[in-house]
Protein backbone atom coordinates (compact mmCIF):
# COMPACT_ATOMS: atom_id res chain seq x y z
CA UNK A 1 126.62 119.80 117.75
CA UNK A 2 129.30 122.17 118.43
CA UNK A 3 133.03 122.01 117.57
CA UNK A 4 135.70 123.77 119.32
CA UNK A 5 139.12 124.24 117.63
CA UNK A 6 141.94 125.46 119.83
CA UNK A 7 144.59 127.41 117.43
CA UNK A 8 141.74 128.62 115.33
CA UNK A 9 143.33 131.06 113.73
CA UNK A 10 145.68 128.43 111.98
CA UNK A 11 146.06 129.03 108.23
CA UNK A 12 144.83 125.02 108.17
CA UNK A 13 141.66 125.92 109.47
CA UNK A 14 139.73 126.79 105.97
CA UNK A 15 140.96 123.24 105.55
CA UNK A 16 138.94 121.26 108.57
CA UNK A 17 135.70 123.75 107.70
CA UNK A 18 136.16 122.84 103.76
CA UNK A 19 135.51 119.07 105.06
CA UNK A 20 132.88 119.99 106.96
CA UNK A 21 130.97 121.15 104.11
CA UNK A 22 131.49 118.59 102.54
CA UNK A 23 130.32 115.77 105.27
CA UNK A 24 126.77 117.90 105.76
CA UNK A 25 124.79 114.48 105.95
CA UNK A 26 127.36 112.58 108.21
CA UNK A 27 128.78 115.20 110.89
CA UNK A 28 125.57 117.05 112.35
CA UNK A 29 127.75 120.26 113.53
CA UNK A 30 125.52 123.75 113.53
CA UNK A 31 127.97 125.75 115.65
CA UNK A 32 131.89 126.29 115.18
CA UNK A 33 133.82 128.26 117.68
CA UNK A 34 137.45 129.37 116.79
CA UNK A 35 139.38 130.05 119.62
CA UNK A 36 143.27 131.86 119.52
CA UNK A 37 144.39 135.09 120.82
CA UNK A 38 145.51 136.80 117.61
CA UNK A 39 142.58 138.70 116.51
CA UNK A 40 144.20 139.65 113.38
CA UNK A 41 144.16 135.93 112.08
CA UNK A 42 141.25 134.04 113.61
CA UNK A 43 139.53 137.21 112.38
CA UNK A 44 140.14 136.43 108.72
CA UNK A 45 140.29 132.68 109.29
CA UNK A 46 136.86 132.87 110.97
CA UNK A 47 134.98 135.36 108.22
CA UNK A 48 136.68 132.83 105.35
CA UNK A 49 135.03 130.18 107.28
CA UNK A 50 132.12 131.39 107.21
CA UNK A 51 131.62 132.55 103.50
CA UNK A 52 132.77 128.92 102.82
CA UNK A 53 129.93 127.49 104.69
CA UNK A 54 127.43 129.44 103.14
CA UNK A 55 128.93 128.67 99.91
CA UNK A 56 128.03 125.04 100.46
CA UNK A 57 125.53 125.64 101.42
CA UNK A 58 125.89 124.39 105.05
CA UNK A 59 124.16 126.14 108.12
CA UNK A 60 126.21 125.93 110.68
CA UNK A 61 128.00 129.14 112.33
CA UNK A 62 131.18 129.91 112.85
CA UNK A 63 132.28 131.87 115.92
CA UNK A 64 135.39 133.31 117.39
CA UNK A 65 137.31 134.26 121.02
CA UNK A 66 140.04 134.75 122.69
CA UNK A 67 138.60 132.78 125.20
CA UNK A 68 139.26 128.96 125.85
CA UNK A 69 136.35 128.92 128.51
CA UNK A 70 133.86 130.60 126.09
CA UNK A 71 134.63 128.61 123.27
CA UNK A 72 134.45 125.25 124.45
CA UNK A 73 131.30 125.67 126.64
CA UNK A 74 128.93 122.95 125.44
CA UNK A 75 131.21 121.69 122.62
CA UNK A 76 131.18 117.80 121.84
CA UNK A 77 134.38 117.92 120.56
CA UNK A 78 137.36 119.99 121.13
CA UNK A 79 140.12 119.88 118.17
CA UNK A 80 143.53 121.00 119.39
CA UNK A 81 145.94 122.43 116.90
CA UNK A 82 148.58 124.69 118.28
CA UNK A 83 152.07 125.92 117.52
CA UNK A 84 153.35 127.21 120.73
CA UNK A 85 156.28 130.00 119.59
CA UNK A 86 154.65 130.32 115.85
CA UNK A 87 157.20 129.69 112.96
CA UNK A 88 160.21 131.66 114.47
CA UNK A 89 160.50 128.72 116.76
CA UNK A 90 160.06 126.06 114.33
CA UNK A 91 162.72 127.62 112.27
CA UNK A 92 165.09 127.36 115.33
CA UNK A 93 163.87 123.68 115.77
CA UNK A 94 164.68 123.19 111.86
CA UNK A 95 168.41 124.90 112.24
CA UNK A 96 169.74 124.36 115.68
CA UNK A 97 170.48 121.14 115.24
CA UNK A 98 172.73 121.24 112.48
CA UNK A 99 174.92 122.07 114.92
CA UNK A 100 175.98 118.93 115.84
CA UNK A 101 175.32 117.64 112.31
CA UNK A 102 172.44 116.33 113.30
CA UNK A 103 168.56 116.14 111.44
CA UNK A 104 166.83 119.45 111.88
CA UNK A 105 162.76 118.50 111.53
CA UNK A 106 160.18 119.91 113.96
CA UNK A 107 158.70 116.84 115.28
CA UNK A 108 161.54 114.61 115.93
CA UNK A 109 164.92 114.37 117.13
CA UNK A 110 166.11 117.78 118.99
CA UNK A 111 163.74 119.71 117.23
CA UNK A 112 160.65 117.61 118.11
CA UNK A 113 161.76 117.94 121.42
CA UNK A 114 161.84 121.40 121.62
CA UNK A 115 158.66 121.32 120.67
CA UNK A 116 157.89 118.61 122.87
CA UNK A 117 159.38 120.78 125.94
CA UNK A 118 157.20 124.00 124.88
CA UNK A 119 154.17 122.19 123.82
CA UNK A 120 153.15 119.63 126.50
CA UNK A 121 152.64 122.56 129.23
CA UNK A 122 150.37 124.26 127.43
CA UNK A 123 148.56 121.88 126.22
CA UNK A 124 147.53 120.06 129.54
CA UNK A 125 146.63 122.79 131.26
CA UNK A 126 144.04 123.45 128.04
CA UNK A 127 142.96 119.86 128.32
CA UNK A 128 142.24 120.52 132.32
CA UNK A 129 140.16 124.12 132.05
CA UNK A 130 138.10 122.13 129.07
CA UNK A 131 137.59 119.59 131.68
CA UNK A 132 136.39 121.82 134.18
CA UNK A 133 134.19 123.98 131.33
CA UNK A 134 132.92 121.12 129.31
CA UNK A 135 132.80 118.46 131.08
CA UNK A 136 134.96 114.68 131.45
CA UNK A 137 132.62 113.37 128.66
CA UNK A 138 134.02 116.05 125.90
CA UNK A 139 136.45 114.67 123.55
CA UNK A 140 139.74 116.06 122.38
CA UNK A 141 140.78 115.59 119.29
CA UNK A 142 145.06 116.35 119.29
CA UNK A 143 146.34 117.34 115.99
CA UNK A 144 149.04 119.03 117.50
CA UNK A 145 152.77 117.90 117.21
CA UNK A 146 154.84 115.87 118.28
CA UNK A 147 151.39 114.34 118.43
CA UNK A 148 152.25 110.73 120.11
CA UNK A 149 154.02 112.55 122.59
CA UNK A 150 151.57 115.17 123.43
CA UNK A 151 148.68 112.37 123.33
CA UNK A 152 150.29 110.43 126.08
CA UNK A 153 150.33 113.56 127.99
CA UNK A 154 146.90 113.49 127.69
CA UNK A 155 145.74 110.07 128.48
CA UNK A 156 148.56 110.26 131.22
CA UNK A 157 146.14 112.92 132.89
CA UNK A 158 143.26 110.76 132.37
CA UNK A 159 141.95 112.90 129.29
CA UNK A 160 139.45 111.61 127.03
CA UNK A 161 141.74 112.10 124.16
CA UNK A 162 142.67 110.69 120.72
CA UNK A 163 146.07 111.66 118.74
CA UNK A 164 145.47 112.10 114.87
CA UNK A 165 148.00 112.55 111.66
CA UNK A 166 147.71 113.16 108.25
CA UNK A 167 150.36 110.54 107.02
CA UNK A 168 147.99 107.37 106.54
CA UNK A 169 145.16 108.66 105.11
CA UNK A 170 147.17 110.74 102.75
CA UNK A 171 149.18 107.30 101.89
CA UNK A 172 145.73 105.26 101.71
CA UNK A 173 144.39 107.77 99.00
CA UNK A 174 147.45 107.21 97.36
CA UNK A 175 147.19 103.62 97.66
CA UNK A 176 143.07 103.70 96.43
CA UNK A 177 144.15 105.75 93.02
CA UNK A 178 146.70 103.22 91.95
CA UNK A 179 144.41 100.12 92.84
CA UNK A 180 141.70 101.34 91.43
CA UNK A 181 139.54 101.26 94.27
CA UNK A 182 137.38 103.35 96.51
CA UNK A 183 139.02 105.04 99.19
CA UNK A 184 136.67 103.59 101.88
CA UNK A 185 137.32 99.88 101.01
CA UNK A 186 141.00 100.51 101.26
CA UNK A 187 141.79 99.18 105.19
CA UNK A 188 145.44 99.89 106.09
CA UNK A 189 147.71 97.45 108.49
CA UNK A 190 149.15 100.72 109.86
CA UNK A 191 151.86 99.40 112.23
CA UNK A 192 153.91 102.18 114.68
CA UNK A 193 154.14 105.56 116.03
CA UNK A 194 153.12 108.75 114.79
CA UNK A 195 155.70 109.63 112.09
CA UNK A 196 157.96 106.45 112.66
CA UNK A 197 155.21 104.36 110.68
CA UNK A 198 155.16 101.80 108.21
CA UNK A 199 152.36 100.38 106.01
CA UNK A 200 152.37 96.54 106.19
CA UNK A 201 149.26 95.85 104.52
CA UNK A 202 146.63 97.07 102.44
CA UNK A 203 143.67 95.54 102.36
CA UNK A 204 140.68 95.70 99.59
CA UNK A 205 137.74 93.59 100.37
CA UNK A 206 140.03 91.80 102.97
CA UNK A 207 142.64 90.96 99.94
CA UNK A 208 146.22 92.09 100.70
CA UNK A 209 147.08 94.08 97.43
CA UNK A 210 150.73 96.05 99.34
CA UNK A 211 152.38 93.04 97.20
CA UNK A 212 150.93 94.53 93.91
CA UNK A 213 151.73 97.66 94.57
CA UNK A 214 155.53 96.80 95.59
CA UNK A 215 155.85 95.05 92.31
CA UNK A 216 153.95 97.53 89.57
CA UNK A 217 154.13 100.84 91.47
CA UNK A 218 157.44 100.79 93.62
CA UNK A 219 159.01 103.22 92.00
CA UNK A 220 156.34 106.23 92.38
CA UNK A 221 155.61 105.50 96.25
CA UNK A 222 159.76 105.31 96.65
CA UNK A 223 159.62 108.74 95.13
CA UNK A 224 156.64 109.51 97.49
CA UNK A 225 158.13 108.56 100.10
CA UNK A 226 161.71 109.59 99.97
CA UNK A 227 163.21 105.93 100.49
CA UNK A 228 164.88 103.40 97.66
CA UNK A 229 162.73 101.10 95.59
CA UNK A 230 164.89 98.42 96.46
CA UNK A 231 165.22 98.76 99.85
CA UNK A 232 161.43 98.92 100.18
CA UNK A 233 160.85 95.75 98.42
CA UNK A 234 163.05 94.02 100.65
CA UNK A 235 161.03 95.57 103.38
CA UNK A 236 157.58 94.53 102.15
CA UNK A 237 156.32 97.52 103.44
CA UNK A 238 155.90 101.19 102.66
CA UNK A 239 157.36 103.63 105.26
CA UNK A 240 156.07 107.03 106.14
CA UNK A 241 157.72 110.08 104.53
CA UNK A 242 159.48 110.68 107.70
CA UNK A 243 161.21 107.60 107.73
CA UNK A 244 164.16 109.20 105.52
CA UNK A 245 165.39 111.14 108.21
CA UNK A 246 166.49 107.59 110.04
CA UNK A 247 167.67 105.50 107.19
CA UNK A 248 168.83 108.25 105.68
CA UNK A 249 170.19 110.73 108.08
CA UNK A 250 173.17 111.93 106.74
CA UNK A 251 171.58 112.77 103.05
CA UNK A 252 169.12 114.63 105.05
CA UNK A 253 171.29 116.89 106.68
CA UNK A 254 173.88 117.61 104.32
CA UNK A 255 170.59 118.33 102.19
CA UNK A 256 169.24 120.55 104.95
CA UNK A 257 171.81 122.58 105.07
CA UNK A 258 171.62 123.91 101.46
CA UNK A 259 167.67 124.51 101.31
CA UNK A 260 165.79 127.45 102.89
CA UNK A 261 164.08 126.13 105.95
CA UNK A 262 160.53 125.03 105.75
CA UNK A 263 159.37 127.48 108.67
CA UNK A 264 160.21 130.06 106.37
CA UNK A 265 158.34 128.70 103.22
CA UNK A 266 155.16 127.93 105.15
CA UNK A 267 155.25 131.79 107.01
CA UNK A 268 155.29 132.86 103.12
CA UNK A 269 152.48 130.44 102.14
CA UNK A 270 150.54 131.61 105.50
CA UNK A 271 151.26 135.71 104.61
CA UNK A 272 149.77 134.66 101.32
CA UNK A 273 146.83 132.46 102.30
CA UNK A 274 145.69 135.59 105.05
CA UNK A 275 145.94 137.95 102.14
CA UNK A 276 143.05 135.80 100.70
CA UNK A 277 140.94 135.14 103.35
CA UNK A 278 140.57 138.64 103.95
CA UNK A 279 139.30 138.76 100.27
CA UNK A 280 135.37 139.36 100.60
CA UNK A 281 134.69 137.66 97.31
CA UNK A 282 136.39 134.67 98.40
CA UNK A 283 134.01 131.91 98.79
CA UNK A 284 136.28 128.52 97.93
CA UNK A 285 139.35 127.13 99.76
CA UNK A 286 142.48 128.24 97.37
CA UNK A 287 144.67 126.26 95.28
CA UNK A 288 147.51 127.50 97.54
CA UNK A 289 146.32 125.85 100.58
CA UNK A 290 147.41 123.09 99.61
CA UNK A 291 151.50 124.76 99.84
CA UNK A 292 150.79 124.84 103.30
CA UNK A 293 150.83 120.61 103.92
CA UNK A 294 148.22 118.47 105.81
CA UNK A 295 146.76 117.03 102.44
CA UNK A 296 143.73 115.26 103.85
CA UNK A 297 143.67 117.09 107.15
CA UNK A 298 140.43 118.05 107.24
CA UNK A 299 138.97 114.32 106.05
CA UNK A 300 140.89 112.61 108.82
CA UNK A 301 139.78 115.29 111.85
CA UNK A 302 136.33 115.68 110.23
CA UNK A 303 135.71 111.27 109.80
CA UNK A 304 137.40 110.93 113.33
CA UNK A 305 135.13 113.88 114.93
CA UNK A 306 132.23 111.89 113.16
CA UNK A 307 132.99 108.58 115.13
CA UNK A 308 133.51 109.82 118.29
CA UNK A 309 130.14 111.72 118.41
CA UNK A 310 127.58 110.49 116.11
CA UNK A 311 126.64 107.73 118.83
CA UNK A 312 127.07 105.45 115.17
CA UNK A 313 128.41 101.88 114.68
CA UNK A 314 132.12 101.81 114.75
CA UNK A 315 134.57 102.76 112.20
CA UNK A 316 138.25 101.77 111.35
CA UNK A 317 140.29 105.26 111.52
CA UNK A 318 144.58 105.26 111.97
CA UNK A 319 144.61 107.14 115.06
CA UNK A 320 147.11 107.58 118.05
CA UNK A 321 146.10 105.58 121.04
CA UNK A 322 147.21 103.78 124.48
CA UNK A 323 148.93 100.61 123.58
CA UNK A 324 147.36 98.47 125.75
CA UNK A 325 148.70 95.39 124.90
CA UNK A 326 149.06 95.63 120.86
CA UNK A 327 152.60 95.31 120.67
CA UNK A 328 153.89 93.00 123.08
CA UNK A 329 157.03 94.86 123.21
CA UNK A 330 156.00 98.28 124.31
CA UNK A 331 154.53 98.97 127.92
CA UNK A 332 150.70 99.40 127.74
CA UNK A 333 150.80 103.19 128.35
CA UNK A 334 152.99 104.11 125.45
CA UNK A 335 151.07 105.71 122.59
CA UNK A 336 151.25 104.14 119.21
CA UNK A 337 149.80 104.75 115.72
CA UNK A 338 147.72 102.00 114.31
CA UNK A 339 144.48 101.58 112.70
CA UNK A 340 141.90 101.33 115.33
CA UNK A 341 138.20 100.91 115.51
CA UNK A 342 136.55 103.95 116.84
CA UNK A 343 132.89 104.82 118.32
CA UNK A 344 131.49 106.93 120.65
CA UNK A 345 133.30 105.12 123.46
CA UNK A 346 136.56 105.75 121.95
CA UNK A 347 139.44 103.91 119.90
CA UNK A 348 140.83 100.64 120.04
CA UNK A 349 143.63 99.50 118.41
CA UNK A 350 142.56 96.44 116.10
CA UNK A 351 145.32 93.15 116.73
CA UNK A 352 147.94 92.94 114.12
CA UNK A 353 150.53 90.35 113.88
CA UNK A 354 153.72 90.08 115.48
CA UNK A 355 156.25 93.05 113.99
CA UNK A 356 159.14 92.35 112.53
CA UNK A 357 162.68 92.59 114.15
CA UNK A 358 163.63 95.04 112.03
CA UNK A 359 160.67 97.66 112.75
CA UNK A 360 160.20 96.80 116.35
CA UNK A 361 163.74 97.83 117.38
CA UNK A 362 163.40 101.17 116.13
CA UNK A 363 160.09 101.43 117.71
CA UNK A 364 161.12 100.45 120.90
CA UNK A 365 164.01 102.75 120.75
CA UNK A 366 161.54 105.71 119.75
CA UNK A 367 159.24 105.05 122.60
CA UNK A 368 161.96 105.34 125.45
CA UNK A 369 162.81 108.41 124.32
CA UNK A 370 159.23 109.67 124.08
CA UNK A 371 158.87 108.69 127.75
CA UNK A 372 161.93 110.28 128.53
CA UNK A 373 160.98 113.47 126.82
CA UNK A 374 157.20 113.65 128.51
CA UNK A 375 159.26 113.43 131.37
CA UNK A 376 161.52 116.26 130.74
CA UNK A 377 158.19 117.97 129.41
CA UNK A 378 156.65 117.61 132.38
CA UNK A 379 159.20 117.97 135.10
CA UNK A 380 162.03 120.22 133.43
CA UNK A 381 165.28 120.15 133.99
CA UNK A 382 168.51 120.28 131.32
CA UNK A 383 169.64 117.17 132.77
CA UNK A 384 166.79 115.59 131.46
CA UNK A 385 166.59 117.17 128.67
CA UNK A 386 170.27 115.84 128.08
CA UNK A 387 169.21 112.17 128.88
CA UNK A 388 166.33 112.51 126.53
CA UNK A 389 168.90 113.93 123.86
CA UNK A 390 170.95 110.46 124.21
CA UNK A 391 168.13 108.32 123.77
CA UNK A 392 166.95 109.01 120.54
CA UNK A 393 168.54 107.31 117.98
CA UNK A 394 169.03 110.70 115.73
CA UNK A 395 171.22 111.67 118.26
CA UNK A 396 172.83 109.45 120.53
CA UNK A 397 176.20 110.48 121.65
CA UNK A 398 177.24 112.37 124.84
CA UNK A 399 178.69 114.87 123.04
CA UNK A 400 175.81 116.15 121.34
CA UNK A 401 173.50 115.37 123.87
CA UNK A 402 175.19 117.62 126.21
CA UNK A 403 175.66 120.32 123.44
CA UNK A 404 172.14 120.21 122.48
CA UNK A 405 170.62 120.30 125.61
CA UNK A 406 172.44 123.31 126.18
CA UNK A 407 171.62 124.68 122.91
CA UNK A 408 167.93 123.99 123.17
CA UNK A 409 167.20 125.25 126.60
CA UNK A 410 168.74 128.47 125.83
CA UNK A 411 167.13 128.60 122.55
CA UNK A 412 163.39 128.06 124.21
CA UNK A 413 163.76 130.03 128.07
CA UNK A 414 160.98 132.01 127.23
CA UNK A 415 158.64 128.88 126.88
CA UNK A 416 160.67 127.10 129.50
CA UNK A 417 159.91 128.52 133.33
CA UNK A 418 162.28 126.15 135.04
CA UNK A 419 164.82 127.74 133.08
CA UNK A 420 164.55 130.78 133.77
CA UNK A 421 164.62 129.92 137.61
């Protein structure tokens, strides 16, 4: 099989090849084609790749081009994970909006639209040349961020495409090590969108044990997840990391504001990380990889690769994927994150039961203004952009709708051609 991995020259790439190795028996892939246009990077990406694979003792070969068409020619699967503008633009998506004293973060609020607005473009017209190169029967695999919004692009255009995130099976691992139990008979009730998720079960040999681990181990997963013990309780559920930057919004910014912006930690982690790729005797992914985030990365995209291809019996993988139904609440269309059986024919999200007042508002909320912001993605226009702005609930207010609109087409006209028009 061969594997195609758009952004290949991404300092997380040793990461998805490291799993690879290490799923020989499972994921039959003897060809590995790195696509990006910096030659400097996929360069050393590609060689590290390589020496880890032969390491491990795995066959397979890893290629790389500056060409989309050439690279995913005959590839099963295509795994998309780009950063349109590199970090100097997520560094303006961390900081710009702390102008209205709002949440800087590059995958929601003004931020993750900004990335939203320079991401969706690109993307689709990827998706359509691997259409016309690869064929409608070619999956892609979207790692890229926001990644429920830039799924739904996908499916919009009738893609055969699945969203994927780090944040469950980096919680379920968590989850396994405290219940003593094996990783694989850990089954999530994964209930959401991606990064506006909550975990409202988890299951070991169809037992719920999420009470257990609210009443001996609250106060470690409050610490993991940035949210108090007691409020979680109250909850009975555990909330994604990224859930802090709604219930506790002000904290976060006021926080913000005195720390050194991630974009510039992870370009110092990534300078770092090249520096030892390029190194000839090294054979095994570094310790510092794991500076760079996405712990699990490379299980999730390597398992989810796995079911779409192998032609297996279906597996249960949290994934993003068209509603259709699962919440009664949400149109069909919208994208959500849940866990969701998955085989060759795709994923399906697995029922759950009804959601709670007190999640389902938020997700409702969140979903307009994903829809509103494919729209402003797709069409352009500050006007939507604005309208967008007001809709999420990190924002919200005229004022600094209007002001970051303004802010955040200026910030991005290089990305943006309707505003340069």
């Amino acid at each position: 099989m061969k594997l195609a991995v758009v952004g290949g020259g991404s300092t997380y790439t040793p990461e998805l090849i490291d799993g690879i190795a290490g799923r020989r028996a499972s994921l039959d892939v003897d060809e590995i084609v790195l696509i990006d246009p910096d030659a400097y990077r996929v360069g050393a990406v590609g060689d590290f790749s390589q020496r880890l694979l032969n390491h491990a003792g795995h066959p397979a070969r890893v290629r790389t081009t500056a060409s989309l068409e050439e690279g995913v020619d005959g590839a099963s699967a295509v795994l998309i994970q780009l950063r349109v503008g590199g970090q100097k633009a997520r560094a303006s998506d961390e900081t710009f909006p702390h102008l209205c004293g709002c949440v800087g973060q590059e995958t929601t609020g003004a931020g993750g639209l900004a990335k939203a607005l320079r991401t969706v473009p690109v993307v689709l017209d990827i998706a359509e040349r691997v259409r016309k190169v690869a064929g409608d029967d070619t999956w892609i695999v979207n790692f890229t961020n926001p990644v429920g919004i830039v799924t739904r692009a996908l499916l919009q255009e009738g893609h055969r495409a699945v969203g994927l995130c780090n944040v469950a099976i980096n919680l379920q691992r968590k989850f396994a090590k405290l219940l003593g139990a094996s990783t694989g008979d850990v089954k999530l009730i994964h209930t959401g969108l991606n990064h506006l998720s909550w975990e409202r079960g988890v299951l070991v040999e169809g037992v719920d044990r999420l009470p257990e681990l609210l009443a001996q181990h609250a106060e470690y997963l409050g610490a993991e997840v940035s949210v108090p013990v007691g409020w979680m309780q109250r909850m009975r559920a555990v909330p994604s990391y990224y859930l802090k930057y709604y219930y506790s919004h002000d904290a976060q910014v006021a926080k913000q504001q005195t720390e050194r912006p991630r974009a510039e930690v992870v370009s110092d982690v990534e300078e770092e990380l090249l520096k030892i790729y390029l190194d000839p005797e090294q054979v095994t992914k570094p310790e510092s990889l794991e500076k760079r985030g996405g712990a699990y990365y490379s299980e999730a995209a390597v398992q989810l690769v796995h079911a779409l291809t192998s032609g297996g019996g279906a597996e249960e993988h949290v994934v993003n994927v068209g509603n259709n139904g699962t919440f009664d609440f949400l149109p069909d269309d919208a994208v959500i994150e849940v866990s969701s059986t998955v085989d060759s024919a795709g994923a399906n999200p697995i029922p759950q039961s009804p959601v709670d007042p007190r999640f389902a508002g938020l997700i409702a909320g969140v979903t307009a203004y994903e829809y509103l912001a494919l729209d402003a993605a797709i069409k352009g226009g500050r006007d939507r952009v604005a309208d967008a702005l007001l809709a999420h609930p990190l924002v919200g207010q005229y004022t600094k709708a209007d002001q970051l609109a303004d802010e955040l087409v200026a910030r991005n006209r290089d990305f943006l051609p309707w505003a340069r028009a």
